[in-house]
C-alpha atoms as a PDB file:
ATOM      1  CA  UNK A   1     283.837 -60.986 259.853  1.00  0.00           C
ATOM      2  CA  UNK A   2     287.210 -59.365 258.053  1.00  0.00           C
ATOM      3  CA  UNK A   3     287.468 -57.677 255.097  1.00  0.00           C
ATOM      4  CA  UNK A   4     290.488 -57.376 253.055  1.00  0.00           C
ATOM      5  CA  UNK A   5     291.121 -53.902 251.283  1.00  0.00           C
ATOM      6  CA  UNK A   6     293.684 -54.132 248.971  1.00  0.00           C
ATOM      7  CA  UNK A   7     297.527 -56.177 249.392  1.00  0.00           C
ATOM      8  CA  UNK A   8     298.481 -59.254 248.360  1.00  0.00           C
ATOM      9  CA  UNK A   9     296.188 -61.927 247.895  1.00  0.00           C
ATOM     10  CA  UNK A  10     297.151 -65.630 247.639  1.00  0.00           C
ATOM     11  CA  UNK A  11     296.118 -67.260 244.546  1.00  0.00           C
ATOM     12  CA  UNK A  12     295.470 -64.290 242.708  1.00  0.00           C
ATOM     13  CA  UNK A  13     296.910 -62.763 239.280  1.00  0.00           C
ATOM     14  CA  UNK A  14     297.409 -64.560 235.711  1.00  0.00           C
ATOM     15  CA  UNK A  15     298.245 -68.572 235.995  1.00  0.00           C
ATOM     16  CA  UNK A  16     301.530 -69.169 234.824  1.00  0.00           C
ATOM     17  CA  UNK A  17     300.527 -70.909 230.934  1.00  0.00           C
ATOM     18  CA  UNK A  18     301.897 -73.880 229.254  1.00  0.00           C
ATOM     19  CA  UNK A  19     304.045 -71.450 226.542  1.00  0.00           C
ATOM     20  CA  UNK A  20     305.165 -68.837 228.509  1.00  0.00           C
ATOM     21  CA  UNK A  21     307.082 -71.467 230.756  1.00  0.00           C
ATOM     22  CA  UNK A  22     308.239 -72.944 227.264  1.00  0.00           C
ATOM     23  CA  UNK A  23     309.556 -69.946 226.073  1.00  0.00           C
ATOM     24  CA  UNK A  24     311.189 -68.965 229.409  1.00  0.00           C
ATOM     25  CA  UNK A  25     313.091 -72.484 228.931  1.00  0.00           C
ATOM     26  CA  UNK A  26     313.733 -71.511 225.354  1.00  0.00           C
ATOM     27  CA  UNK A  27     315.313 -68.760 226.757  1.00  0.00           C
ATOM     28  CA  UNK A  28     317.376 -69.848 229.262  1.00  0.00           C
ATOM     29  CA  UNK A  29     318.837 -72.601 226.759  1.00  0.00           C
ATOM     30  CA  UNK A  30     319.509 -69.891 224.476  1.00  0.00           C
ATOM     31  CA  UNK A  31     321.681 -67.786 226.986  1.00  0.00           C
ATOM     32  CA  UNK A  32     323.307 -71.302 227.961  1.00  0.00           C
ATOM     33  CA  UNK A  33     324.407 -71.668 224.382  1.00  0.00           C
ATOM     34  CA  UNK A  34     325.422 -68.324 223.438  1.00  0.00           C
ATOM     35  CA  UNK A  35     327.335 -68.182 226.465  1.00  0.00           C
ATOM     36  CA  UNK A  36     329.503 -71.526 225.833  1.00  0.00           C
ATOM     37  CA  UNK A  37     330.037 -70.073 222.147  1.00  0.00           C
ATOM     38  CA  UNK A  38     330.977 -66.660 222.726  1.00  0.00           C
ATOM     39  CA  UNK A  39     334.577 -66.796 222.374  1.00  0.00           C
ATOM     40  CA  UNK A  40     333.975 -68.263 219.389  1.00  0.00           C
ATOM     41  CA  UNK A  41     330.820 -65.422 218.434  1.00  0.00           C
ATOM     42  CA  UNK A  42     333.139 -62.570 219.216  1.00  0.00           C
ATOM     43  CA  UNK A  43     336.021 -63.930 216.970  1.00  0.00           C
ATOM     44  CA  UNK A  44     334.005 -64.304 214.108  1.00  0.00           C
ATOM     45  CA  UNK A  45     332.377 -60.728 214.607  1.00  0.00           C
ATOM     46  CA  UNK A  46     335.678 -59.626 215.039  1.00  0.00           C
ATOM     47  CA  UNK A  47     337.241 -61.519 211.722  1.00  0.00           C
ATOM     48  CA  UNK A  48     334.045 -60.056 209.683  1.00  0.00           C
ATOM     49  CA  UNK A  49     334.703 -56.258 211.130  1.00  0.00           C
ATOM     50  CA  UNK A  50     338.444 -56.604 210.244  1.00  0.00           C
ATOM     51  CA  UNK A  51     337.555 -58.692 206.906  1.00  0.00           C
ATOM     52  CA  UNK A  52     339.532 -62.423 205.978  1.00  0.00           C
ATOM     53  CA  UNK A  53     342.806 -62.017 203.818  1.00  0.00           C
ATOM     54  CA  UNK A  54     346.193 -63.260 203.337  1.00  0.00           C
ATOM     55  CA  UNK A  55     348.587 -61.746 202.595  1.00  0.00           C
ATOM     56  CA  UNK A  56     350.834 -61.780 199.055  1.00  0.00           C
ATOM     57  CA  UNK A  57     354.195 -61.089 198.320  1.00  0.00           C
ATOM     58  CA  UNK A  58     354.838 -58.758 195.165  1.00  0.00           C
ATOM     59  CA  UNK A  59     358.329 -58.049 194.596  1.00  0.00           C
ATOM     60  CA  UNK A  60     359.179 -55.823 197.784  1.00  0.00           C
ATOM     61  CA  UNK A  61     355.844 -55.747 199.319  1.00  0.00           C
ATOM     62  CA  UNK A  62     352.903 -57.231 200.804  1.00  0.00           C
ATOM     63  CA  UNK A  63     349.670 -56.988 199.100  1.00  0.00           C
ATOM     64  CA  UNK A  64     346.524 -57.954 201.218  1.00  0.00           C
ATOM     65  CA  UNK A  65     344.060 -59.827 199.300  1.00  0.00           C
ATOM     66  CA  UNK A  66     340.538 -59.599 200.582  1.00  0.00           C
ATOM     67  CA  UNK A  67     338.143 -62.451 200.598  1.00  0.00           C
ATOM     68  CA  UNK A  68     335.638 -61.247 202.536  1.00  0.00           C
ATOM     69  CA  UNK A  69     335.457 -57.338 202.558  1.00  0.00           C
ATOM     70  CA  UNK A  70     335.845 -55.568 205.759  1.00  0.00           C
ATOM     71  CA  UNK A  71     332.163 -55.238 206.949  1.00  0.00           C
ATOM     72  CA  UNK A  72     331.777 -51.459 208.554  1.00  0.00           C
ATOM     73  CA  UNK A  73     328.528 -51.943 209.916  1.00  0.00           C
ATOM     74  CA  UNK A  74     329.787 -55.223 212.082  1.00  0.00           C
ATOM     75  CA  UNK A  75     332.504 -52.865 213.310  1.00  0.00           C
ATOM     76  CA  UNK A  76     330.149 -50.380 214.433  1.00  0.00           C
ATOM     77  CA  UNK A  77     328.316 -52.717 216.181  1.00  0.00           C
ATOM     78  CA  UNK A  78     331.208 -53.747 218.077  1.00  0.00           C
ATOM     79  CA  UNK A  79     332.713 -50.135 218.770  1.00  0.00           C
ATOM     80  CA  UNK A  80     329.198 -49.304 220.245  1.00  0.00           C
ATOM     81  CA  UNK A  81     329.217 -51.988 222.445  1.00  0.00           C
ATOM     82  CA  UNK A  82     332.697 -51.386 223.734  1.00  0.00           C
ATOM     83  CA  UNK A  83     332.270 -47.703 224.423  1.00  0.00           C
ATOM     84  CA  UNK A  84     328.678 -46.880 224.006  1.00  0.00           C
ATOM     85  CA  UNK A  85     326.688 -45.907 221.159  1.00  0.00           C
ATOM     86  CA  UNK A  86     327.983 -41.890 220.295  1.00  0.00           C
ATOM     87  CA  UNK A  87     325.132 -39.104 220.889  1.00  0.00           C
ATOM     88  CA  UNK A  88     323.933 -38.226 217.590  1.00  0.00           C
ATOM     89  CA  UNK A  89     323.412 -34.055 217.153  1.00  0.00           C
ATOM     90  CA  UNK A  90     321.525 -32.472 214.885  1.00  0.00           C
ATOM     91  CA  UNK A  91     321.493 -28.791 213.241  1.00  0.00           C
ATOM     92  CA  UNK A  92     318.832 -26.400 213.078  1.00  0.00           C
ATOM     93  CA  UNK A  93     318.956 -23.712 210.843  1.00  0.00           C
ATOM     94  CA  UNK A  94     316.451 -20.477 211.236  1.00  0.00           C
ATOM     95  CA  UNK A  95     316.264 -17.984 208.637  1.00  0.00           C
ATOM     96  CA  UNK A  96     312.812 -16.792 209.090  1.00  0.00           C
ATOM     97  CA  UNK A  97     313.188 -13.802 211.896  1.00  0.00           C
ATOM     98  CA  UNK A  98     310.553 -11.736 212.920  1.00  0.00           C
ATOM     99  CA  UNK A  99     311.240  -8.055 214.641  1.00  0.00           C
ATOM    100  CA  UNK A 100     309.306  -7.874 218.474  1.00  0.00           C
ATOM    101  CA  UNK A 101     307.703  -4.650 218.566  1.00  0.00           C
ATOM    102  CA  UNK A 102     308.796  -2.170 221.227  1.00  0.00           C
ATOM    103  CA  UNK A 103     306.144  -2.325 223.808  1.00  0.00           C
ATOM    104  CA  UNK A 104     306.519  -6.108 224.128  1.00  0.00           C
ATOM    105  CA  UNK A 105     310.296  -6.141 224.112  1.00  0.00           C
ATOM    106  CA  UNK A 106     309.862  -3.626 227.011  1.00  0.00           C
ATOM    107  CA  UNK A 107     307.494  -6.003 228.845  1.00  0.00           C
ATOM    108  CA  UNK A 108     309.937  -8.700 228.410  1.00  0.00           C
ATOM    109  CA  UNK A 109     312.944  -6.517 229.778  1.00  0.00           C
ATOM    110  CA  UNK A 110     311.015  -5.584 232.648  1.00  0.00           C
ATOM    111  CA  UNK A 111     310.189  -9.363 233.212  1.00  0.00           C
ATOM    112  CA  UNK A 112     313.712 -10.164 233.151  1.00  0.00           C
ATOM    113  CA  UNK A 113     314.913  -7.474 234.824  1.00  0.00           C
ATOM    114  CA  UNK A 114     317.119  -5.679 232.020  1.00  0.00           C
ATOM    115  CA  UNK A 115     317.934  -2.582 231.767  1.00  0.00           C
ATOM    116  CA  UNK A 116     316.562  -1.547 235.288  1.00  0.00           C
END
């Protein structure tokens, strides 16, 4: 008589369900259709960053004439996905300091190796 410890079993784990195969069809369709539309996608993202106009002719210039505002956040979006989201930093102040008395500031010295 065998035993098995441990390894791969056949038949074992979680049964595939009805919904999560429905949703990993969902899915797939989903890529399928984004992917056929995204020349289309990225133009429009692209129109909404740079905003819709036309342009107007007053006297010697042109005067744009927005009718959909440049959207910032859409730009953003885009710029991040091009070249990566930037690292965001952040300042920290101190203005509380406290003095280390002598004896310690000697032990740490001697740790470090200052002043030997």
């Amino acid at each position: 008589m065998t035993t098995t410890r441990g390894g791969k079993r056949d038949g074992a784990g979680r049964k595939r369900g009805l919904a999560s195969i429905k949703a990993e069809e969902a899915r797939k369709y989903v890529v399928q259709r984004v992917a056929d539309e995204l020349e289309s996608i990225l133009t429009a993202q692209i129109d909404m960053a740079k905003g819709i106009y036309h342009e107007v002719q007053n006297g010697q210039e042109n005067i744009r004439v927005y009718q959909r505002l440049p959207d910032s956040k859409v730009a953003e979006y885009l710029i991040n996905q091009a070249i990566g989201k930037p690292k965001e930093f952040t300042e920290l102040k101190v203005e509380e300091r406290h003095e280390v008395d002598p004896a310690t500031k000697a032990k740490i010295n001697r740790i470090l190796g200052i002043g030997q």
